[in-house]
PDB file of N, CA and C in Angstrom:
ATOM      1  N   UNK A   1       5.559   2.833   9.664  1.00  0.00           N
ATOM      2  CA  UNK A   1       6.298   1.626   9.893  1.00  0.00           C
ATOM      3  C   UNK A   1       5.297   0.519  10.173  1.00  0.00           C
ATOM      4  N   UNK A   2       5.349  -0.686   9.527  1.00  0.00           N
ATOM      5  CA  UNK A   2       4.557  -1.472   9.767  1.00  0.00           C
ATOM      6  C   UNK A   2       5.481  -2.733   9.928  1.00  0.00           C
ATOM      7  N   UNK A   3       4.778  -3.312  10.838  1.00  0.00           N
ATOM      8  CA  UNK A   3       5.649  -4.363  11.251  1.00  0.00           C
ATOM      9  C   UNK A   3       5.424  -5.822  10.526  1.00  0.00           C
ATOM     10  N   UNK A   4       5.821  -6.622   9.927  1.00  0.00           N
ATOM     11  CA  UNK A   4       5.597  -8.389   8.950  1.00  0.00           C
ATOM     12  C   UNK A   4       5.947  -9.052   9.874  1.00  0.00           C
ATOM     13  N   UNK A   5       5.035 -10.040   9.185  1.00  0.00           N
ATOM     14  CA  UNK A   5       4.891 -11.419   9.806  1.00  0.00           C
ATOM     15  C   UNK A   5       6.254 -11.930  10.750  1.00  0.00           C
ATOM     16  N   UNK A   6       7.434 -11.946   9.957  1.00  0.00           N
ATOM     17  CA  UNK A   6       9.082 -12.447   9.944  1.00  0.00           C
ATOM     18  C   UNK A   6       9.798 -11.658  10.710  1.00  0.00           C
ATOM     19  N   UNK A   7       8.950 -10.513  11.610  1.00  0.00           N
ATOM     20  CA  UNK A   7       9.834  -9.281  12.544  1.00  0.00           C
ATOM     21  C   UNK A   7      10.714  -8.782  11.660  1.00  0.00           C
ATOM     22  N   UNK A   8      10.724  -8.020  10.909  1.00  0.00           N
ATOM     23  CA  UNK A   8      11.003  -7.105   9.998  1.00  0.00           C
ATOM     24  C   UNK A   8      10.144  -6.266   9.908  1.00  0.00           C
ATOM     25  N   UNK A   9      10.655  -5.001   9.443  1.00  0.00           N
ATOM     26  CA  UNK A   9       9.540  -3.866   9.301  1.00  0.00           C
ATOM     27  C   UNK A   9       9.579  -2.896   7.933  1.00  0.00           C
ATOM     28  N   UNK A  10       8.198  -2.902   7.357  1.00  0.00           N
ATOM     29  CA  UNK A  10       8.374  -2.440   6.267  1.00  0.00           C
ATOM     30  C   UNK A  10       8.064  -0.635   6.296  1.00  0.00           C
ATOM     31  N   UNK A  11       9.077   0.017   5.889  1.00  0.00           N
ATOM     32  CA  UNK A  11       8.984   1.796   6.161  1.00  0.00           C
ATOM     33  C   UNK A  11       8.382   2.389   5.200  1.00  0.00           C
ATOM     34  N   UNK A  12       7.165   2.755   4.889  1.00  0.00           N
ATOM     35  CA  UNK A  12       6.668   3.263   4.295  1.00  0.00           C
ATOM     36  C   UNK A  12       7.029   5.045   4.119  1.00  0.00           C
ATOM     37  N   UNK A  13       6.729   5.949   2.604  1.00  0.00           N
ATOM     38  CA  UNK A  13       6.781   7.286   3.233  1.00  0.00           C
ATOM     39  C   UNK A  13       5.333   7.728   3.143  1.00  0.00           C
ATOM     40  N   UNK A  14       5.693   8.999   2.771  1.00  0.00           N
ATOM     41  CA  UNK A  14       4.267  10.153   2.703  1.00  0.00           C
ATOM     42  C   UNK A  14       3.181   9.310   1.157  1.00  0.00           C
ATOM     43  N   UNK A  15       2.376  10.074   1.224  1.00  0.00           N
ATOM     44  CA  UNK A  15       1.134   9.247   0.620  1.00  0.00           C
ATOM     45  C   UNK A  15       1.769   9.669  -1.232  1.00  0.00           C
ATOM     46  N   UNK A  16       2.421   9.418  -1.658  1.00  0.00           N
ATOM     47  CA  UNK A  16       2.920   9.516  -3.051  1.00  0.00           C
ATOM     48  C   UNK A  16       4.439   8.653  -3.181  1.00  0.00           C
ATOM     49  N   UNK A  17       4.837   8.649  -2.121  1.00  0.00           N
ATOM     50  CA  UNK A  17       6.622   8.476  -2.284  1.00  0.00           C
ATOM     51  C   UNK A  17       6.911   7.156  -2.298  1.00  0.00           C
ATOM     52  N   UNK A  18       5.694   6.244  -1.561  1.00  0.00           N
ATOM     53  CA  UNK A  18       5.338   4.965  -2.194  1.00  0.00           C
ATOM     54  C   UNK A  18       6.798   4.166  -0.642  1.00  0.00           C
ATOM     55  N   UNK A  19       7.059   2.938  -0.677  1.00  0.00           N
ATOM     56  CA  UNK A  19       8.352   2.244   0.218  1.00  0.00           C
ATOM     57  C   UNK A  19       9.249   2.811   0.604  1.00  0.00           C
ATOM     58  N   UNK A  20       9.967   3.275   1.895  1.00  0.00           N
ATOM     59  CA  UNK A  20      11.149   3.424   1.415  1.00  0.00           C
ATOM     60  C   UNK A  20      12.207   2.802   2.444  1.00  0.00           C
ATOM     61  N   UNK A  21      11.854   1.385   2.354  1.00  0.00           N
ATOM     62  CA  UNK A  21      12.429   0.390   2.492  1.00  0.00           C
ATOM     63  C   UNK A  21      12.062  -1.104   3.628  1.00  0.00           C
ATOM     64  N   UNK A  22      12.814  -2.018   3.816  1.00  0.00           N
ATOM     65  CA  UNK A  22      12.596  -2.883   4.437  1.00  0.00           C
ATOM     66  C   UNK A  22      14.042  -2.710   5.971  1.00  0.00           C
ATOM     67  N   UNK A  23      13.233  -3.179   7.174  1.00  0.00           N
ATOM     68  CA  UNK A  23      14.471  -2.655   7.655  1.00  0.00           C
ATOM     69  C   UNK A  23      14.549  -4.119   9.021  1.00  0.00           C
ATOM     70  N   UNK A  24      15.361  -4.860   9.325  1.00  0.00           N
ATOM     71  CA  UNK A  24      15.314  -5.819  10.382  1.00  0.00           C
ATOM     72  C   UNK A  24      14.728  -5.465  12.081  1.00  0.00           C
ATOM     73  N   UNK A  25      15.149  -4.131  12.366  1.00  0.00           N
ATOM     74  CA  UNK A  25      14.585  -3.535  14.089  1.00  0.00           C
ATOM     75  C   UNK A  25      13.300  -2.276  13.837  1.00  0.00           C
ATOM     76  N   UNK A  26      13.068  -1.766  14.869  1.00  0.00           N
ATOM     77  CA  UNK A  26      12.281  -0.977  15.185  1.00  0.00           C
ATOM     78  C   UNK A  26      12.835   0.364  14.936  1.00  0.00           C
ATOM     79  N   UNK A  27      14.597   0.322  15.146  1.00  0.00           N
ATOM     80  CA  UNK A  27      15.274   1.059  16.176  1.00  0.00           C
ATOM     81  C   UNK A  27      15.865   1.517  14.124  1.00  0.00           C
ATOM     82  N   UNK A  28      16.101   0.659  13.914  1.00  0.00           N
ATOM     83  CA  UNK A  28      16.396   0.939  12.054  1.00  0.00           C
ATOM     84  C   UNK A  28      15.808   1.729  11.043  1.00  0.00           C
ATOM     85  N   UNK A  29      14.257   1.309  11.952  1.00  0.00           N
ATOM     86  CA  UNK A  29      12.818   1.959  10.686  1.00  0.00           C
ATOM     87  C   UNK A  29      13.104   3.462  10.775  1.00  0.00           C
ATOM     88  N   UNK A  30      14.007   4.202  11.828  1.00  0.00           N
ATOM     89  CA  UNK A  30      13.978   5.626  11.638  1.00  0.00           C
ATOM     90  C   UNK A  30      15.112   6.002  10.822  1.00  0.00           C
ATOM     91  N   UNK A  31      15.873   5.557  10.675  1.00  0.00           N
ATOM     92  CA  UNK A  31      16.744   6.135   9.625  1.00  0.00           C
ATOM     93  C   UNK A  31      16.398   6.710   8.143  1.00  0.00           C
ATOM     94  N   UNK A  32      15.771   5.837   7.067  1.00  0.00           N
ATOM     95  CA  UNK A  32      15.035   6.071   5.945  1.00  0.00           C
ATOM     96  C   UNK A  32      14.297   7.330   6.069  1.00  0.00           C
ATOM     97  N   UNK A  33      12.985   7.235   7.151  1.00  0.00           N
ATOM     98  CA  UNK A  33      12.335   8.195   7.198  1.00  0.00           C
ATOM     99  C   UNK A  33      13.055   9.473   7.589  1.00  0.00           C
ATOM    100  N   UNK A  34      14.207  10.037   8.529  1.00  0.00           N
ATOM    101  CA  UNK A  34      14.784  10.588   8.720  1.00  0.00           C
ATOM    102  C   UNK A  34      15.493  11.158   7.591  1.00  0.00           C
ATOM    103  N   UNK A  35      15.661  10.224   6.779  1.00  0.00           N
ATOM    104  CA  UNK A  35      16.812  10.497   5.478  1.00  0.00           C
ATOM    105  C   UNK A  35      15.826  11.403   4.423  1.00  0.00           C
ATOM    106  N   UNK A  36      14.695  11.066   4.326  1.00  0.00           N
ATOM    107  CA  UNK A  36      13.762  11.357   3.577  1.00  0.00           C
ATOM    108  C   UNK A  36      12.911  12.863   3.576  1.00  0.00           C
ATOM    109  N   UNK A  37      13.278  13.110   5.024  1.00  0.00           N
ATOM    110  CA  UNK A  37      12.884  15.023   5.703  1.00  0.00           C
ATOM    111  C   UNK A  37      13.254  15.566   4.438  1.00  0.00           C
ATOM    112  N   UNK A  38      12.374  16.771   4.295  1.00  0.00           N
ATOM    113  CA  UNK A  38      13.008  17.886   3.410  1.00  0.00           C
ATOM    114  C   UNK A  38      14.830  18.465   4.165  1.00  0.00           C
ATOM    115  N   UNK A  39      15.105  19.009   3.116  1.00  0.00           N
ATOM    116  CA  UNK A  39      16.482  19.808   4.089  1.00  0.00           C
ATOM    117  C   UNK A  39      16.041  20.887   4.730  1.00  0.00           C
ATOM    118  N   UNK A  40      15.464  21.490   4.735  1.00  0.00           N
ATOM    119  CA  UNK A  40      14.848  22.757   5.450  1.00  0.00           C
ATOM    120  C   UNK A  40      13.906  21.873   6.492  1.00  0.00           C
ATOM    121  N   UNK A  41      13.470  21.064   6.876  1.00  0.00           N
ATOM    122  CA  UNK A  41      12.723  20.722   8.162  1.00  0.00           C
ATOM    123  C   UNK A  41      12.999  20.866   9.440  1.00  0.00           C
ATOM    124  N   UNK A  42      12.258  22.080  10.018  1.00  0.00           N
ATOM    125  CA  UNK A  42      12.639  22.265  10.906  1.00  0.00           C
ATOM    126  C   UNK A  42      12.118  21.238  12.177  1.00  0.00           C
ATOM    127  N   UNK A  43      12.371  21.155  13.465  1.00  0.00           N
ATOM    128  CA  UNK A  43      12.509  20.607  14.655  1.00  0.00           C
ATOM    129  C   UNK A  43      10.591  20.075  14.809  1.00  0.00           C
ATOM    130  N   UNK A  44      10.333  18.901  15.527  1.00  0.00           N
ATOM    131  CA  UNK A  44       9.037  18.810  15.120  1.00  0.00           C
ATOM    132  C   UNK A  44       8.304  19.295  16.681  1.00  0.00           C
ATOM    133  N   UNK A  45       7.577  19.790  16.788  1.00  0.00           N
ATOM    134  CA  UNK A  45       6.787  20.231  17.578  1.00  0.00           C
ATOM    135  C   UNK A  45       5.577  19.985  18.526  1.00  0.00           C
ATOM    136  N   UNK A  46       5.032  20.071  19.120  1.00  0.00           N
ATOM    137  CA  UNK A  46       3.671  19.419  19.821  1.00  0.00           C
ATOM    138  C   UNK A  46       2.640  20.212  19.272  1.00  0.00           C
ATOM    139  N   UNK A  47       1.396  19.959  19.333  1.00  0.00           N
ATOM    140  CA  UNK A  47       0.133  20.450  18.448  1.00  0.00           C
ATOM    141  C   UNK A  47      -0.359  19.297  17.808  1.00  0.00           C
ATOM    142  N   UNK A  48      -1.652  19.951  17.421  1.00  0.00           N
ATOM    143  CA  UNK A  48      -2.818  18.733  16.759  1.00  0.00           C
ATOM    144  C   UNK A  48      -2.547  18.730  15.459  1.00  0.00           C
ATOM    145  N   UNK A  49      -1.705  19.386  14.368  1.00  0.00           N
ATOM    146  CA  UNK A  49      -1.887  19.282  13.338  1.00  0.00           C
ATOM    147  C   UNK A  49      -2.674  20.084  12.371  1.00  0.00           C
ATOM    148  N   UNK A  50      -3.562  20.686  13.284  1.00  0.00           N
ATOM    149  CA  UNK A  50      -4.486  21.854  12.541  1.00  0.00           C
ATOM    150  C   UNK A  50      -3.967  22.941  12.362  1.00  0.00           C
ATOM    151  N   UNK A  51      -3.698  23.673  11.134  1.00  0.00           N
ATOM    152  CA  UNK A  51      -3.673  25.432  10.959  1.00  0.00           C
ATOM    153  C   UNK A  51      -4.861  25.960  11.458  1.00  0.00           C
ATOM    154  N   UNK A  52      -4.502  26.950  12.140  1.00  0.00           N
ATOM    155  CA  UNK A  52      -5.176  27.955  12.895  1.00  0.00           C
ATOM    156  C   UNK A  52      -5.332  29.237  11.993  1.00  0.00           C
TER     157      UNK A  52
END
């Protein structure tokens, strides 16, 4: 989520999927990305991100 000049925020996705959309709040920018989860995604977790 990156925030413009005009307080609007532009929602970017994952590094191929390119925009996925323009949204007026902060509180908005999660919807898209939310919409965008695989269907199988499960619950997100704490950890660094590294496979072990």
């Amino acid at each position: 989520m990156y925030p413009r000049a005009d307080g609007t925020f532009w929602v970017r996705g994952p590094l191929g999927v390119g925009t996925l959309g323009e949204v007026d709040t902060l509180e908005e920018a999660f919807a898209p990305v939310v919409d965008s989860l695989p269907q199988d995604c499960g619950p997100a977790i704490e950890g660094t991100g590294r496979v072990l």
